[in-house]
PDB file of N, CA and C in Angstrom:
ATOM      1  N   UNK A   1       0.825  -1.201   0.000  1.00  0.00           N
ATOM      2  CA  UNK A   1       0.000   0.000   0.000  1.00  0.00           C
ATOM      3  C   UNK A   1       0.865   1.259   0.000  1.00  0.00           C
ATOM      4  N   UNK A   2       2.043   1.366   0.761  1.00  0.00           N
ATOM      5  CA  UNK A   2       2.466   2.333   0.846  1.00  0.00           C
ATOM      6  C   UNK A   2       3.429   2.452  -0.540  1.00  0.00           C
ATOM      7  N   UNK A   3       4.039   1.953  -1.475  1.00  0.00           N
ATOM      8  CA  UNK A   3       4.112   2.382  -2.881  1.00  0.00           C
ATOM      9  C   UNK A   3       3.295   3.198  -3.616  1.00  0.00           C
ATOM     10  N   UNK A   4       1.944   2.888  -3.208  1.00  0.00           N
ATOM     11  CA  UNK A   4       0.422   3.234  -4.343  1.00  0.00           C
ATOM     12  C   UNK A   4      -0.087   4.926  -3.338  1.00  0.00           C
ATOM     13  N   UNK A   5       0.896   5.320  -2.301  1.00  0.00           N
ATOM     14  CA  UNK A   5       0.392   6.493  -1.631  1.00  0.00           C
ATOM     15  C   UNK A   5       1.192   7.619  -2.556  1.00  0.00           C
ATOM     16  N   UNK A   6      -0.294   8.734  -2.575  1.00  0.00           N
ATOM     17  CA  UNK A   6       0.618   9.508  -3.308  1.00  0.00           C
ATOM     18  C   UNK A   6       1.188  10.899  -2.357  1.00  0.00           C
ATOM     19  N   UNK A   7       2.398  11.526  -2.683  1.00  0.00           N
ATOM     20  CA  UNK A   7       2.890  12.695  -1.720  1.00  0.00           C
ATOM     21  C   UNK A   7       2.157  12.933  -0.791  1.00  0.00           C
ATOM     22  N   UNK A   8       0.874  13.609  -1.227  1.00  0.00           N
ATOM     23  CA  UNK A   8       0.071  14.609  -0.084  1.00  0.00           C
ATOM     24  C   UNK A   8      -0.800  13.398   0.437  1.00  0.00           C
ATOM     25  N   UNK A   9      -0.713  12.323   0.129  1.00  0.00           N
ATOM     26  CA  UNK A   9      -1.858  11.116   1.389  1.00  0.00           C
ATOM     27  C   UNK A   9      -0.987  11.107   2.158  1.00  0.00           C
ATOM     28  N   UNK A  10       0.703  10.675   1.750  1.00  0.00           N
ATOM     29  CA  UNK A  10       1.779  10.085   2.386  1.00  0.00           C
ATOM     30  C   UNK A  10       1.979  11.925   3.494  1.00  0.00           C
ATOM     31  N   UNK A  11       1.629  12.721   3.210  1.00  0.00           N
ATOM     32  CA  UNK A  11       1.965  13.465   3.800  1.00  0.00           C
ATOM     33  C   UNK A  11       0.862  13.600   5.025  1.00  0.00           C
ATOM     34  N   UNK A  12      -0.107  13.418   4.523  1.00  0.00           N
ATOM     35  CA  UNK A  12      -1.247  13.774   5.536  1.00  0.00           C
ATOM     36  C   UNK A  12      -1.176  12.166   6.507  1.00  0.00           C
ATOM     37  N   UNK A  13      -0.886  10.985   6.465  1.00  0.00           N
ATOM     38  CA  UNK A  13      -0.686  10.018   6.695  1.00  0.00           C
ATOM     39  C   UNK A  13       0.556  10.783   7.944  1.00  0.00           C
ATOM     40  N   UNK A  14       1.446  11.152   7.915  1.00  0.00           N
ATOM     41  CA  UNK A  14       2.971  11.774   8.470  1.00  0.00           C
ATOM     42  C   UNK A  14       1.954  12.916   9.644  1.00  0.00           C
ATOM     43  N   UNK A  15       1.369  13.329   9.079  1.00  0.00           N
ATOM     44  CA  UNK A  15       1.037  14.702  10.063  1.00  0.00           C
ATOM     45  C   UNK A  15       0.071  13.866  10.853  1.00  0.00           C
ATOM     46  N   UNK A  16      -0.920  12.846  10.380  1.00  0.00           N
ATOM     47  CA  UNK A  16      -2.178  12.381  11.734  1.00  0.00           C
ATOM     48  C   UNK A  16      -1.284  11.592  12.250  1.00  0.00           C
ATOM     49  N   UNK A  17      -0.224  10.943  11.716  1.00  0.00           N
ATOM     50  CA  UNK A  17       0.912  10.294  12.922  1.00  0.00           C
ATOM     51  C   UNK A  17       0.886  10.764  13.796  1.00  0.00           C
ATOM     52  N   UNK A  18       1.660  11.987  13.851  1.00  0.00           N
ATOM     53  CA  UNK A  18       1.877  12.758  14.820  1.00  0.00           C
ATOM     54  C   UNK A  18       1.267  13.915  15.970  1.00  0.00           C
ATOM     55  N   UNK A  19       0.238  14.251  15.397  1.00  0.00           N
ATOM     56  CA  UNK A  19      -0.986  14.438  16.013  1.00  0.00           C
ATOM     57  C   UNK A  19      -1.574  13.297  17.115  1.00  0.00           C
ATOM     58  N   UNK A  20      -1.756  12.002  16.974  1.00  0.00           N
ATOM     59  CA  UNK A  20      -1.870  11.083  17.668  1.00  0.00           C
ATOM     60  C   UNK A  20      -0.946  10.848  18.284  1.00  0.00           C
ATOM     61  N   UNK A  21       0.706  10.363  18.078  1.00  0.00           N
ATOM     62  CA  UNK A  21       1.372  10.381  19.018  1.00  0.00           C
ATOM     63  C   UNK A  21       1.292  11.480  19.881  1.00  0.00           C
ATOM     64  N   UNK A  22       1.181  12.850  19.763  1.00  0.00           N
ATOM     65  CA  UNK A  22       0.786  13.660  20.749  1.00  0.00           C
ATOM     66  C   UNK A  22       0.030  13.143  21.751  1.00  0.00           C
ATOM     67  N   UNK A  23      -1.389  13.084  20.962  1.00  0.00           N
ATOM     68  CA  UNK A  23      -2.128  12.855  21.969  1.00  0.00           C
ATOM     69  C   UNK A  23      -1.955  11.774  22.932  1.00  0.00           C
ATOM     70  N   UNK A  24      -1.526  10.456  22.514  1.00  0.00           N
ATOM     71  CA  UNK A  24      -1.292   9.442  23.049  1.00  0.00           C
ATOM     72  C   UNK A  24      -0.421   9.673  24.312  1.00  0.00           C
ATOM     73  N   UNK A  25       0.967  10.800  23.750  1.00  0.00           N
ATOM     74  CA  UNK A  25       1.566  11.269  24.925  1.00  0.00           C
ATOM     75  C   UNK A  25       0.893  11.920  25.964  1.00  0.00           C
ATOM     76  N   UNK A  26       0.101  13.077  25.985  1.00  0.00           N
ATOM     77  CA  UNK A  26      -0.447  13.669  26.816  1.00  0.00           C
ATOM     78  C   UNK A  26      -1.717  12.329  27.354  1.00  0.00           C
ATOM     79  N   UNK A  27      -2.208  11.233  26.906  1.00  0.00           N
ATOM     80  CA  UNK A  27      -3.384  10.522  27.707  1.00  0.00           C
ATOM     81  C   UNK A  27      -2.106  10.055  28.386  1.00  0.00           C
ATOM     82  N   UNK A  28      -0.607   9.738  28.504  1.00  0.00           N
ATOM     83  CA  UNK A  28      -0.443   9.140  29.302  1.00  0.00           C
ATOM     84  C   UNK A  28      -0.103  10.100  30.444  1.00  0.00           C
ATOM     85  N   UNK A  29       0.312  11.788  30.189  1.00  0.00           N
ATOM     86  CA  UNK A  29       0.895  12.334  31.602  1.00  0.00           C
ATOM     87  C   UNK A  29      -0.661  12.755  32.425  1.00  0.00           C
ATOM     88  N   UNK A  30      -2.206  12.326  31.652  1.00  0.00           N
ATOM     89  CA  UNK A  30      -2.910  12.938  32.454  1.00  0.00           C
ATOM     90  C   UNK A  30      -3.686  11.274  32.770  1.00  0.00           C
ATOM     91  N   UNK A  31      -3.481  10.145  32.787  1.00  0.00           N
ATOM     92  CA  UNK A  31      -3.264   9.015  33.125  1.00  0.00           C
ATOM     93  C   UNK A  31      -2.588   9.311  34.737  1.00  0.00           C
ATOM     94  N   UNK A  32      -1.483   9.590  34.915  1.00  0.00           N
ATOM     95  CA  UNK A  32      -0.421   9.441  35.487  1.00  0.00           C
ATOM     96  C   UNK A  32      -1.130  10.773  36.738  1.00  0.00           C
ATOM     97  N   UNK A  33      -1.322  11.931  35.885  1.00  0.00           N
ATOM     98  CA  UNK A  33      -1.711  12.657  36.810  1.00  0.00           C
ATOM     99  C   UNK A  33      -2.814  12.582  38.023  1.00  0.00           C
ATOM    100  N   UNK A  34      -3.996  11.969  37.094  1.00  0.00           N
ATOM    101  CA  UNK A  34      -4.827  11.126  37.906  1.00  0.00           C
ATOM    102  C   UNK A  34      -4.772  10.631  38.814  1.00  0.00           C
ATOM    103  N   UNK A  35      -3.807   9.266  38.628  1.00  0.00           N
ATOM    104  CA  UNK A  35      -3.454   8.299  39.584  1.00  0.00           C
ATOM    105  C   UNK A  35      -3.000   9.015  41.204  1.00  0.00           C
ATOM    106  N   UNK A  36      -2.048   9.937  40.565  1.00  0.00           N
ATOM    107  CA  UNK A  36      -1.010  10.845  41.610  1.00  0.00           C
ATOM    108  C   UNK A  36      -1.878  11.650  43.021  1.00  0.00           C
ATOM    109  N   UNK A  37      -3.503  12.297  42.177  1.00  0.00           N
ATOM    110  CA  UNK A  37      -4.161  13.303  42.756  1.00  0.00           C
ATOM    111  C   UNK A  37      -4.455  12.567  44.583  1.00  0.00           C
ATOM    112  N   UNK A  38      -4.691  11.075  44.308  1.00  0.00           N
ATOM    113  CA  UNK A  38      -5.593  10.612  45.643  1.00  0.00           C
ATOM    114  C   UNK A  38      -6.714   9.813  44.834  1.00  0.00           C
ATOM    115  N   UNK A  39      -7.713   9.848  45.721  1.00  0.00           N
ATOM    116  CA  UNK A  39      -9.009   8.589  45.217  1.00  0.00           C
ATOM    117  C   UNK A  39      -9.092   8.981  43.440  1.00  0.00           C
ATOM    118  N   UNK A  40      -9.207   8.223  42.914  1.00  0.00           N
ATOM    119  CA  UNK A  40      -9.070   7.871  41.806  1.00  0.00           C
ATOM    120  C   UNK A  40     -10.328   7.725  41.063  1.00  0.00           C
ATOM    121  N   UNK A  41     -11.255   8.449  40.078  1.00  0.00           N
ATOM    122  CA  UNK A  41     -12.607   8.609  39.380  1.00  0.00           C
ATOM    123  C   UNK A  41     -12.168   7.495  38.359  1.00  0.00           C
ATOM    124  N   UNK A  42     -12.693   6.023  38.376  1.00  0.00           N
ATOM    125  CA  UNK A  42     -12.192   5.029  37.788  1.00  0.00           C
ATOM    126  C   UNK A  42     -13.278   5.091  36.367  1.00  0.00           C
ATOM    127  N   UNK A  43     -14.348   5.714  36.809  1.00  0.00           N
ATOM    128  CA  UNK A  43     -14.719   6.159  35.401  1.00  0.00           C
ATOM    129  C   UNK A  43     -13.913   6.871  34.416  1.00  0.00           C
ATOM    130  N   UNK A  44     -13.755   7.712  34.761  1.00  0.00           N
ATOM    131  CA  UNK A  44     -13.010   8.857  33.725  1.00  0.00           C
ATOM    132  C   UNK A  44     -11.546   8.242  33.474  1.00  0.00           C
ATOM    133  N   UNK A  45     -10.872   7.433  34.444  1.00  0.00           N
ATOM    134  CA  UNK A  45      -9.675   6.574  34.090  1.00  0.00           C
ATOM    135  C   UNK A  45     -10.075   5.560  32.969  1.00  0.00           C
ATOM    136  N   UNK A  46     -10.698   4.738  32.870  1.00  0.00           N
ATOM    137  CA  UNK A  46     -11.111   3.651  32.070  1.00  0.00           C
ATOM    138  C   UNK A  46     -11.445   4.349  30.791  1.00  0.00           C
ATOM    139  N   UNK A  47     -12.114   5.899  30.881  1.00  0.00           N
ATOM    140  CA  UNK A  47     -12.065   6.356  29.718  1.00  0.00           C
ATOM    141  C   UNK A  47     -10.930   7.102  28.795  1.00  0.00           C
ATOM    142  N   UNK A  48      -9.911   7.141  30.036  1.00  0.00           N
ATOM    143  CA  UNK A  48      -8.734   7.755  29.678  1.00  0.00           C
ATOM    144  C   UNK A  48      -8.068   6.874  28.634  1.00  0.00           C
ATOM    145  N   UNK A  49      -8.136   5.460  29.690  1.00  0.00           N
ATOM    146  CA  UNK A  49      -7.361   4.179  29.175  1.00  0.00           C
ATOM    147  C   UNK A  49      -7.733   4.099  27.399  1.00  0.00           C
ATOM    148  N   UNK A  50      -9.483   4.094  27.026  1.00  0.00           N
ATOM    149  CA  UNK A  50     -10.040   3.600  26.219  1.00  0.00           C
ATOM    150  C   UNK A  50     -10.005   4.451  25.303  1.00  0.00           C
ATOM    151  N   UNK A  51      -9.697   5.373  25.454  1.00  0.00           N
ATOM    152  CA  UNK A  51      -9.515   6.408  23.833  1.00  0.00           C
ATOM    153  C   UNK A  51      -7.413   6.388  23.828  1.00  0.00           C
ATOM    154  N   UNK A  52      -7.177   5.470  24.808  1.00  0.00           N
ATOM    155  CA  UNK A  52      -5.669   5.162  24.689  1.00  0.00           C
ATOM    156  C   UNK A  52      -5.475   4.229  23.662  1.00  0.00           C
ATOM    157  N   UNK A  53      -6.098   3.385  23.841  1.00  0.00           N
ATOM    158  CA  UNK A  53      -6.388   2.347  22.851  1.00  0.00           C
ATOM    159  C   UNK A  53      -7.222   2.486  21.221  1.00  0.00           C
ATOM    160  N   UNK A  54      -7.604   3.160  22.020  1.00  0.00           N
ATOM    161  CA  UNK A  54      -8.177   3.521  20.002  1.00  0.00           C
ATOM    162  C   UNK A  54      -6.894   4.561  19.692  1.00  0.00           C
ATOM    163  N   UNK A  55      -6.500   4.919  20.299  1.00  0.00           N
ATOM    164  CA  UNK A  55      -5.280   6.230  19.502  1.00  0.00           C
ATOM    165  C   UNK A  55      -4.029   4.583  19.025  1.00  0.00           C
ATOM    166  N   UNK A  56      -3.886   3.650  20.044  1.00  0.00           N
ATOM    167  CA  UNK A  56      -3.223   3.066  19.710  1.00  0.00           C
ATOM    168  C   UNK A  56      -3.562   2.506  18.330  1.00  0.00           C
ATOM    169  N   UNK A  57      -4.579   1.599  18.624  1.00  0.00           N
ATOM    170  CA  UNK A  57      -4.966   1.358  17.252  1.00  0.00           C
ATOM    171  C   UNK A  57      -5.169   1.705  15.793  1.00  0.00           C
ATOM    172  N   UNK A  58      -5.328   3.128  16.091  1.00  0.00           N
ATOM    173  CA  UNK A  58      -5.072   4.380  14.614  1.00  0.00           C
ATOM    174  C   UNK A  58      -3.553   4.408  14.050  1.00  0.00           C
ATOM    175  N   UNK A  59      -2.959   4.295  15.385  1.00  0.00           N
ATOM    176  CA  UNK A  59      -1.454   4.441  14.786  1.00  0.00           C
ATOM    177  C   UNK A  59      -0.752   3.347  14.528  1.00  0.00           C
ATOM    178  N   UNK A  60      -1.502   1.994  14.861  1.00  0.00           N
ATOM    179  CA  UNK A  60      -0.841   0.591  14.161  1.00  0.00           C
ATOM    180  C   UNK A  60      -1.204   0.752  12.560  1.00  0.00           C
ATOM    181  N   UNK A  61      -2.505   1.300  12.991  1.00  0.00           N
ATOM    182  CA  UNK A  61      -3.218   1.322  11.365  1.00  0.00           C
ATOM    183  C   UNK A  61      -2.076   2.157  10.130  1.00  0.00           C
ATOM    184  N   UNK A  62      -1.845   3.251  10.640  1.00  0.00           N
ATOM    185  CA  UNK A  62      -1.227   4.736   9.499  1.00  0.00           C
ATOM    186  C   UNK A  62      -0.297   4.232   9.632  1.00  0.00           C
ATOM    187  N   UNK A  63       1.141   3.466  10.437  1.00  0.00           N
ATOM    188  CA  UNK A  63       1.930   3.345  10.401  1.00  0.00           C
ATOM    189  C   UNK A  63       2.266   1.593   9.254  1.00  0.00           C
ATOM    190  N   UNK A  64       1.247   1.171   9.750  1.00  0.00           N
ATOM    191  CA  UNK A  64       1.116  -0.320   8.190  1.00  0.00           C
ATOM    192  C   UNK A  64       0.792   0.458   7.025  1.00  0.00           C
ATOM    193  N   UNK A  65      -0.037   1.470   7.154  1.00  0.00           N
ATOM    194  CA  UNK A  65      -0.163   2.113   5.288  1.00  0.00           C
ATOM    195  C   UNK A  65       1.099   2.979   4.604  1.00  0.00           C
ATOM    196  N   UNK A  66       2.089   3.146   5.676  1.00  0.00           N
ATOM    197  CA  UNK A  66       3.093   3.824   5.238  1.00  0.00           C
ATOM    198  C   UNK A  66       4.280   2.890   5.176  1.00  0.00           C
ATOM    199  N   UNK A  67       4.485   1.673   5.922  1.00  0.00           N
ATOM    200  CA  UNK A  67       5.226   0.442   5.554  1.00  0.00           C
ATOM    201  C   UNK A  67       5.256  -0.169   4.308  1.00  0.00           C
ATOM    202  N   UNK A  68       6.113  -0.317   3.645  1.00  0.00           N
ATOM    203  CA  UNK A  68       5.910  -1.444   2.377  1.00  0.00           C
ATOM    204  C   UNK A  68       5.873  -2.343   2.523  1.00  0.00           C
ATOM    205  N   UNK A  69       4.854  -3.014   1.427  1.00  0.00           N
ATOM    206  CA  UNK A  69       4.755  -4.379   1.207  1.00  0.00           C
ATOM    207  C   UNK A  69       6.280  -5.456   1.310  1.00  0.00           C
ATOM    208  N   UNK A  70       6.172  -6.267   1.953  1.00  0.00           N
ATOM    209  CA  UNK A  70       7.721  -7.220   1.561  1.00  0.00           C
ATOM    210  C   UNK A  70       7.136  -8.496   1.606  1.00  0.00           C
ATOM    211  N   UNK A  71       7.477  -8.870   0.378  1.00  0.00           N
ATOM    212  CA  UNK A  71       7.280 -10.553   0.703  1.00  0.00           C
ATOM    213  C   UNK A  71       8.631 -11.344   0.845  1.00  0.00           C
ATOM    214  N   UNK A  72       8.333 -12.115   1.876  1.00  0.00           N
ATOM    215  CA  UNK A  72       9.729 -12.791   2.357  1.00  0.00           C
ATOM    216  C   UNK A  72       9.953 -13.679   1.226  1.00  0.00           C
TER     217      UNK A  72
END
């Protein structure tokens, strides 16, 4: 797939990378911050966790469309 990308997908592909790794960074220092405060709102943690995981999952995704194909 990533042969058949053209400049500006491959580019816009590069920029929501990184946009998500952002974010991914900041769910973890306000993860962390959470934990730190005292009693712990395990709601809003679990939701912290769960849009952790979909950011993860976006970026397994963009990062396979920008990998090339290899066949062993």
């Amino acid at each position: 797939m990533a042969d058949r990308l053209s400049n500006e997908e491959r580019n816009a592909f590069m920029g929501e990378l990184e946009r998500l790794r952002e974010e991914h960074r900041d769910l973890d220092s306000a993860i962390e911050a959470l934990t730190k405060v005292g009693p712990v709102d395990q709601l809003q943690l679990q939701r912290l966790k769960k849009r952790k995981l979909v950011l993860r999952d976006r970026l397994s995704f963009l990062e396979d469309q920008l990998t090339p194909d290899i066949i062993a």
